[in-house]
C-alpha atoms as a PDB file:
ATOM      1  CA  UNK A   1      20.477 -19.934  18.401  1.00  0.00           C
ATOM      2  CA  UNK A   2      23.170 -22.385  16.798  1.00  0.00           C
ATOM      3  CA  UNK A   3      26.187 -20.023  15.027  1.00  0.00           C
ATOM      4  CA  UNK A   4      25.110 -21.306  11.746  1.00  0.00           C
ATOM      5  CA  UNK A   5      21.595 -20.708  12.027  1.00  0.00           C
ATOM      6  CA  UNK A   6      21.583 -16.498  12.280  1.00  0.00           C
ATOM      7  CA  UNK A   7      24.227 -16.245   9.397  1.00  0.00           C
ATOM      8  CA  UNK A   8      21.633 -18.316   7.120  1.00  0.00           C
ATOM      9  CA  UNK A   9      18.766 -16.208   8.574  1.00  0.00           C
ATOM     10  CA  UNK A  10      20.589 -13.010   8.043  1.00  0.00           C
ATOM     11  CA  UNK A  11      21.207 -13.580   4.020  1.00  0.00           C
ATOM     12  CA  UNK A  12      17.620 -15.138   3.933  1.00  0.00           C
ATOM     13  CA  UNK A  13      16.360 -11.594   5.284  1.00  0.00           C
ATOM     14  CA  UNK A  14      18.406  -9.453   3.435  1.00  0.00           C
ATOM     15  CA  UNK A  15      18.215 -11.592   0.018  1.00  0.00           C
ATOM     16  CA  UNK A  16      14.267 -11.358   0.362  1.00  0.00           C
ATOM     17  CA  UNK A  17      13.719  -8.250   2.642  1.00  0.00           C
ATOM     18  CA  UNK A  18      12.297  -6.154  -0.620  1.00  0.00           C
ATOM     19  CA  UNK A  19       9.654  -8.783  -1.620  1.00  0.00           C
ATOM     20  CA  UNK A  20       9.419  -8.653   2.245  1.00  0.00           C
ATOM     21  CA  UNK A  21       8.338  -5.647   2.430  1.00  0.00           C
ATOM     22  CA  UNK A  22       6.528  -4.877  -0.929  1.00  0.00           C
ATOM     23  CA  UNK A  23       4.116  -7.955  -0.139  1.00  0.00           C
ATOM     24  CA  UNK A  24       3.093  -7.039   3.376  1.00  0.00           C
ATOM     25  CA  UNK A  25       2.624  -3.362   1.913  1.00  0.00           C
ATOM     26  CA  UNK A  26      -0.016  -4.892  -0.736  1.00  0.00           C
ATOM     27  CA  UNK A  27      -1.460  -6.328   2.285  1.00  0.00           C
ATOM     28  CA  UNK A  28      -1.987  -3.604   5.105  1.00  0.00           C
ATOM     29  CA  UNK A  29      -1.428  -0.487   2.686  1.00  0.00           C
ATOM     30  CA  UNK A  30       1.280   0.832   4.541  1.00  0.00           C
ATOM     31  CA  UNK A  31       4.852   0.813   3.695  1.00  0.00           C
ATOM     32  CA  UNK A  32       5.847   1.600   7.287  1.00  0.00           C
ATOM     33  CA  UNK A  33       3.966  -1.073   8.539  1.00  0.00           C
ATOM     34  CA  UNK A  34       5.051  -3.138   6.720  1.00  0.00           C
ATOM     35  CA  UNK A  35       8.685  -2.406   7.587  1.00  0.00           C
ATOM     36  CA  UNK A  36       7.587  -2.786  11.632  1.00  0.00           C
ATOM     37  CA  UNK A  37       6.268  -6.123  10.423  1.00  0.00           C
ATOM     38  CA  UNK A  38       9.163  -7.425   8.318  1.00  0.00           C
ATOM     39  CA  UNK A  39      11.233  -6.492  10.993  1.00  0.00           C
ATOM     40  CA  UNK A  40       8.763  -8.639  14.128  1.00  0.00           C
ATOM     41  CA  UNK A  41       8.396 -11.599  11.465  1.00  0.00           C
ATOM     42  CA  UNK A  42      12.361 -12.070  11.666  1.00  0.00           C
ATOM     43  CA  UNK A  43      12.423 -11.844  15.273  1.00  0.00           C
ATOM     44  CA  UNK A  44      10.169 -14.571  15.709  1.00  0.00           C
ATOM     45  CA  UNK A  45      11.283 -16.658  13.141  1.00  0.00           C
ATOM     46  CA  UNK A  46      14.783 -15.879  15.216  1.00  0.00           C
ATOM     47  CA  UNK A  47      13.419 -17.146  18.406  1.00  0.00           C
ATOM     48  CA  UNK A  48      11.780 -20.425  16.962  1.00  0.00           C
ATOM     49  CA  UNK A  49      14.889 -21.284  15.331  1.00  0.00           C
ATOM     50  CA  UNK A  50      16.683 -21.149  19.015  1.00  0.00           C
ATOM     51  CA  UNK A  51      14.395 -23.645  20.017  1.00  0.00           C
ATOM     52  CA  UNK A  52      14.194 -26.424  17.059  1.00  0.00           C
ATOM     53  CA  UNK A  53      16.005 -26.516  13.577  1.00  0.00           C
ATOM     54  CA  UNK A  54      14.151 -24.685  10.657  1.00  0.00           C
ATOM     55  CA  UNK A  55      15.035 -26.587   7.694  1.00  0.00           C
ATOM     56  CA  UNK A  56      12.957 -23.512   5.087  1.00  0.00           C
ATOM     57  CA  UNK A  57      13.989 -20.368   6.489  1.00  0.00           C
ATOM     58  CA  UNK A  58      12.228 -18.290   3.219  1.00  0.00           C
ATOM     59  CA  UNK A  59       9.050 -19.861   3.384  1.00  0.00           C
ATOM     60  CA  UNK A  60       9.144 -20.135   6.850  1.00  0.00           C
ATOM     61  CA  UNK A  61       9.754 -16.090   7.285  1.00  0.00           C
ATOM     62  CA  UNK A  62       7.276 -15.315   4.381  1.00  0.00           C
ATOM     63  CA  UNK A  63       4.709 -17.347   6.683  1.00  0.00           C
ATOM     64  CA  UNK A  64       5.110 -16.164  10.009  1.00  0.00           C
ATOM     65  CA  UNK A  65       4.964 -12.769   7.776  1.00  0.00           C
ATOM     66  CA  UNK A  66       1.689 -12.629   6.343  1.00  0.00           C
ATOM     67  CA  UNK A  67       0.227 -14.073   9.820  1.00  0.00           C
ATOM     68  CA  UNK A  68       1.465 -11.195  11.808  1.00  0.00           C
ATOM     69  CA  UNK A  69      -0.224  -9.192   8.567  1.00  0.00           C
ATOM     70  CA  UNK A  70      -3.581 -10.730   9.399  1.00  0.00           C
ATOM     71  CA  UNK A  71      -3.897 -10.855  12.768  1.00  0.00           C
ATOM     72  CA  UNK A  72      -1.895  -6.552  12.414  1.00  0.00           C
ATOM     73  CA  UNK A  73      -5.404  -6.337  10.299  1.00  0.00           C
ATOM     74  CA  UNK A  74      -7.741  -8.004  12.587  1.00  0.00           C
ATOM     75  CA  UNK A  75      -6.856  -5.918  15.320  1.00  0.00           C
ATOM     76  CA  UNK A  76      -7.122  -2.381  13.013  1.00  0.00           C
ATOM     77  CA  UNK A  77     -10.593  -3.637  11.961  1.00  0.00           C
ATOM     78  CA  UNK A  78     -11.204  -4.647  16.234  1.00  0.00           C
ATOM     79  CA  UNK A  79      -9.764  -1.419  16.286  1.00  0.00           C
ATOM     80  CA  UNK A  80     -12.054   0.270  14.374  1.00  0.00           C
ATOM     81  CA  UNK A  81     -15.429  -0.772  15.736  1.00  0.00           C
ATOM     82  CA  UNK A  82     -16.433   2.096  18.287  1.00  0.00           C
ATOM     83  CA  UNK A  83     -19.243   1.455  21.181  1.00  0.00           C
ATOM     84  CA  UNK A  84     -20.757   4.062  22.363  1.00  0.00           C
ATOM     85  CA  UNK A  85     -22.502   3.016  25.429  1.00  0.00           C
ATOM     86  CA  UNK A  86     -25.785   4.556  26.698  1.00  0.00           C
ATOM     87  CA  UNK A  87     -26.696   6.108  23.308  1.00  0.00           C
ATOM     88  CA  UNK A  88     -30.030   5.833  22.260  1.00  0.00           C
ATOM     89  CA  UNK A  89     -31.219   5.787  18.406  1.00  0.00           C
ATOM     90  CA  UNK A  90     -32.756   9.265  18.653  1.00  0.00           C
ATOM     91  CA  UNK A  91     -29.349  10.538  19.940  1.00  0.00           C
ATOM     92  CA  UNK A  92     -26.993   8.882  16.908  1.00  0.00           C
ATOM     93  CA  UNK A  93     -29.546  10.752  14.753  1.00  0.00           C
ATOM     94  CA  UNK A  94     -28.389  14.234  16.541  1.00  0.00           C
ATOM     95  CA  UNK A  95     -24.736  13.345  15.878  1.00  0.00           C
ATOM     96  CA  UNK A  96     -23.495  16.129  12.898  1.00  0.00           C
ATOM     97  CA  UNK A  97     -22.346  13.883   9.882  1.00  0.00           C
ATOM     98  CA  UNK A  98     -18.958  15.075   8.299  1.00  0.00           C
ATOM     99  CA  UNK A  99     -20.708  16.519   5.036  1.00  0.00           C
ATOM    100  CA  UNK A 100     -18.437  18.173   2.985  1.00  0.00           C
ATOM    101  CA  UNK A 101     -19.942  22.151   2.389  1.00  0.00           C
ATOM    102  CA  UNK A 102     -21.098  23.343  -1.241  1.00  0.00           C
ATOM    103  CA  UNK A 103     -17.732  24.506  -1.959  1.00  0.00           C
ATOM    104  CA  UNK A 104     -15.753  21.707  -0.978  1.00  0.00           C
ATOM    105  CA  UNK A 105     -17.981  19.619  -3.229  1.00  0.00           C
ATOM    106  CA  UNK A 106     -17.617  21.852  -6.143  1.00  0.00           C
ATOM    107  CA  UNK A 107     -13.611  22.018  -5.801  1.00  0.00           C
ATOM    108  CA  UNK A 108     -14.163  18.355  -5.491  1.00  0.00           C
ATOM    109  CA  UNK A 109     -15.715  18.081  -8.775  1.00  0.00           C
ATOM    110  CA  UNK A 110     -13.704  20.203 -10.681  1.00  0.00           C
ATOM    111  CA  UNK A 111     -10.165  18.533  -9.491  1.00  0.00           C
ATOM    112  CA  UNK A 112     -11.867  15.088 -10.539  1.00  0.00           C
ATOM    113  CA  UNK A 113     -12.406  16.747 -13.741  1.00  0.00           C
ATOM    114  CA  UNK A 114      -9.286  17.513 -14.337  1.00  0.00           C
ATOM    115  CA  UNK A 115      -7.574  14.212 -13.555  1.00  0.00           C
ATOM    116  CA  UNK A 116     -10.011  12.178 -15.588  1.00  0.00           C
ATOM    117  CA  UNK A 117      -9.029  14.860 -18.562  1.00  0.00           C
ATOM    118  CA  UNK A 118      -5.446  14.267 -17.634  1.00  0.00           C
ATOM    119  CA  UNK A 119      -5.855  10.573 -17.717  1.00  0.00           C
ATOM    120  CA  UNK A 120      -7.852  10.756 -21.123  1.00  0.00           C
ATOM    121  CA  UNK A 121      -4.296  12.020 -22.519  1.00  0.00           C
ATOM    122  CA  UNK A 122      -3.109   9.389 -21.877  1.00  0.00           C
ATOM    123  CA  UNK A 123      -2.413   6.151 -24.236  1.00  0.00           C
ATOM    124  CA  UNK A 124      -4.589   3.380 -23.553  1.00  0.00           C
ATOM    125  CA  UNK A 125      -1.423   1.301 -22.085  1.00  0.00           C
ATOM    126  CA  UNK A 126       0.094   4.154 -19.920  1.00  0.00           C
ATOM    127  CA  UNK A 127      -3.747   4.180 -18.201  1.00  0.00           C
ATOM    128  CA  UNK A 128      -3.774   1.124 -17.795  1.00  0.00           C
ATOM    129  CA  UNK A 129      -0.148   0.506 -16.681  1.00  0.00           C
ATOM    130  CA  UNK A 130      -0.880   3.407 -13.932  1.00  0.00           C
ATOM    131  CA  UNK A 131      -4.022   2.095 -12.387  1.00  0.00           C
ATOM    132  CA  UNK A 132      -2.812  -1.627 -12.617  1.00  0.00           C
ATOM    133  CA  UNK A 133       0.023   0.005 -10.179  1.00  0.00           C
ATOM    134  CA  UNK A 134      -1.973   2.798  -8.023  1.00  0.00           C
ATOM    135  CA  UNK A 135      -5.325   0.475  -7.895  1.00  0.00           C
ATOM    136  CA  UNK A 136      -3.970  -2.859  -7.992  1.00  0.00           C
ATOM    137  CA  UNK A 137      -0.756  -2.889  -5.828  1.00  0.00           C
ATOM    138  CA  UNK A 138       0.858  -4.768  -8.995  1.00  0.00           C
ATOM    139  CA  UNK A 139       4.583  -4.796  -9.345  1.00  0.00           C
ATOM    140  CA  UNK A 140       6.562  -3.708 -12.426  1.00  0.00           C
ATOM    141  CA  UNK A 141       7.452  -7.345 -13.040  1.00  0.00           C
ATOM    142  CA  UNK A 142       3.974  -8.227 -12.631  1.00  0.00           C
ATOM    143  CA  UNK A 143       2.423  -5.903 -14.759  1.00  0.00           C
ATOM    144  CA  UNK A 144       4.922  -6.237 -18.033  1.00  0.00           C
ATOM    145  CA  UNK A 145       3.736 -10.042 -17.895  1.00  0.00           C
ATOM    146  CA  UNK A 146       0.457  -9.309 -17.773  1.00  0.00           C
ATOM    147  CA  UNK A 147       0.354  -7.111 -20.192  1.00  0.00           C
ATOM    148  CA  UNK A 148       3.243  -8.973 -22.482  1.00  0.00           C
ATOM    149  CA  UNK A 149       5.206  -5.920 -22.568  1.00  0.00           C
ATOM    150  CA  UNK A 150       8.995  -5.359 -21.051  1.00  0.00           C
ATOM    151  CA  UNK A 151       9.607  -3.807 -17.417  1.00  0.00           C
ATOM    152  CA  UNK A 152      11.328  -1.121 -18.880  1.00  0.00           C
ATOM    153  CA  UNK A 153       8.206  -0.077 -20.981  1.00  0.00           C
ATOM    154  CA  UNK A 154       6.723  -0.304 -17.419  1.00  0.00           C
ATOM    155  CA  UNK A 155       8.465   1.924 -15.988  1.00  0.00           C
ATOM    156  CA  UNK A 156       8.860   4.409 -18.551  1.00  0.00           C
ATOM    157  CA  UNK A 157       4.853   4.400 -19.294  1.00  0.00           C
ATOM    158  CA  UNK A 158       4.712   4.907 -15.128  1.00  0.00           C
ATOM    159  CA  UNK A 159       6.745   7.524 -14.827  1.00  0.00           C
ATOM    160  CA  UNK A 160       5.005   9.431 -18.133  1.00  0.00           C
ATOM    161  CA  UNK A 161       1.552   8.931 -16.427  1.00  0.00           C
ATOM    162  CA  UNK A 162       2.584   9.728 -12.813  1.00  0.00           C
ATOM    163  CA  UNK A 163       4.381  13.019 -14.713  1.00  0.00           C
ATOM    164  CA  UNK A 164       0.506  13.717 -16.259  1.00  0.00           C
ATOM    165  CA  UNK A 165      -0.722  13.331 -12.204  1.00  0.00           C
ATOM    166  CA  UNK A 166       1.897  15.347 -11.249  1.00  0.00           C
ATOM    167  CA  UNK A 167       1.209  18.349 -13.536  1.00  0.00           C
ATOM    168  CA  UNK A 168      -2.558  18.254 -13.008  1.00  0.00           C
ATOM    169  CA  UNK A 169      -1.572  18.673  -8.763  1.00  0.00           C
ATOM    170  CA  UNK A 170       0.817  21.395  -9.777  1.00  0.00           C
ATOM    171  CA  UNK A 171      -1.861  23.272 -11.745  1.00  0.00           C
ATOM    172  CA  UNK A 172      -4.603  23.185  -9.284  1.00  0.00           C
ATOM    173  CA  UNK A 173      -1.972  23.757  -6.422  1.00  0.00           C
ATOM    174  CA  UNK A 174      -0.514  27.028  -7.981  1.00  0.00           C
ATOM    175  CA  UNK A 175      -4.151  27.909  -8.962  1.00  0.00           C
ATOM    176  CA  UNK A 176      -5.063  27.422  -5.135  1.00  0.00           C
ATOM    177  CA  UNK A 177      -7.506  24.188  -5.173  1.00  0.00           C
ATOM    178  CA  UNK A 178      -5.126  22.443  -2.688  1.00  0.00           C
ATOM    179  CA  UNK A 179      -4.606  18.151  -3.692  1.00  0.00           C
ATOM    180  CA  UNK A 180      -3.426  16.410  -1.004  1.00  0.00           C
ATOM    181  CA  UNK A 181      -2.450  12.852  -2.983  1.00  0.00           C
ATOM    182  CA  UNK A 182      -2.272   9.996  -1.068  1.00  0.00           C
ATOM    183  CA  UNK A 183       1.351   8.894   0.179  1.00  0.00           C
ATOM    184  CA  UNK A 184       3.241   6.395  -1.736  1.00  0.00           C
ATOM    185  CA  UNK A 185       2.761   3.278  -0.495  1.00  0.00           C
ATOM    186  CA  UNK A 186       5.371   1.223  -3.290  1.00  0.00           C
END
């Protein structure tokens, strides 16, 4: 690779590493992942620029990003598909389905219960601000213009609604109905 090439690469990375990152989260719903794949998109676009000039590094690394994204997702999905040879109809039907017991469904119930009543405490634009976020993938940025409201109101309005999550966890944890929440993925 020319000496002036891996300098401009270097800043390009670093300067857009976060939007990097947060993009190919939104797309494979894994933060990690999308670290591993941040990290594989520079290498390549490394190695092409040793072999011809890359006049629009950004573009060129967002690119070569969300490709290794897809095809990441095409093999999970490939992935996914399980063959079990030899298996008639009749013996699928005798494999146990994972059906949650009485009890499980019932705890189930009640911890919905209580986040949907935690969520109903909420104002209107904290809900909405939390599940644009949680549901949505949006960013802060993303959400304030949507919504015509500053990132700071964002992130205050997040953090009061995440706080109302938070509490409703604690309460059922400390009254023994277990919550495992999903891991952040921001």
């Amino acid at each position: 690779m020319a000496d002036t090439v891996k300098p401009a690469l270097d800043a390009v990375f670093m300067g857009h590493r976060g939007a990097l990152v947060r993009l190919l989260a939104r797309m494979v719903g894994s933060a990690a992942t999308a670290e591993d794949l941040a990290q594989e998109a520079y290498l390549k676009v490394r190695a092409a620029a040793e072999g011809r000039p890359v006049e629009h590094l950004a573009p060129f690394l967002f690119q070569t990003a969300r490709n290794l994204a897809v095809d990441h997702l095409r093999q999970e999905r490939r992935h996914a598909v399980v063959m079990v040879p030899n298996v008639t109809t009749e013996g699928l039907e005798e494999i146990a389905a994972p059906t949650p017991s009485p009890e499980t469904e019932a705890g189930d119930r009640q911890r919905l219960a209580r986040m949907e009543a935690a969520l109903a405490g909420l104002g209107e634009r904290q809900r909405r601000i939390l599940l644009l976020n949680r549901m949505e993938g949006l960013s802060h940025g993303e959400i304030a213009e949507r919504l015509g409201v500053s990132v700071s109101t964002v992130q205050k309005d997040l953090k009061t609604a995440l706080l109302a999550c938070l509490e409703v966890f604690a309460r059922l944890d400390r009254e023994g109905l277990r919550v495992s929440p999903r891991p952040d993925v921001s």
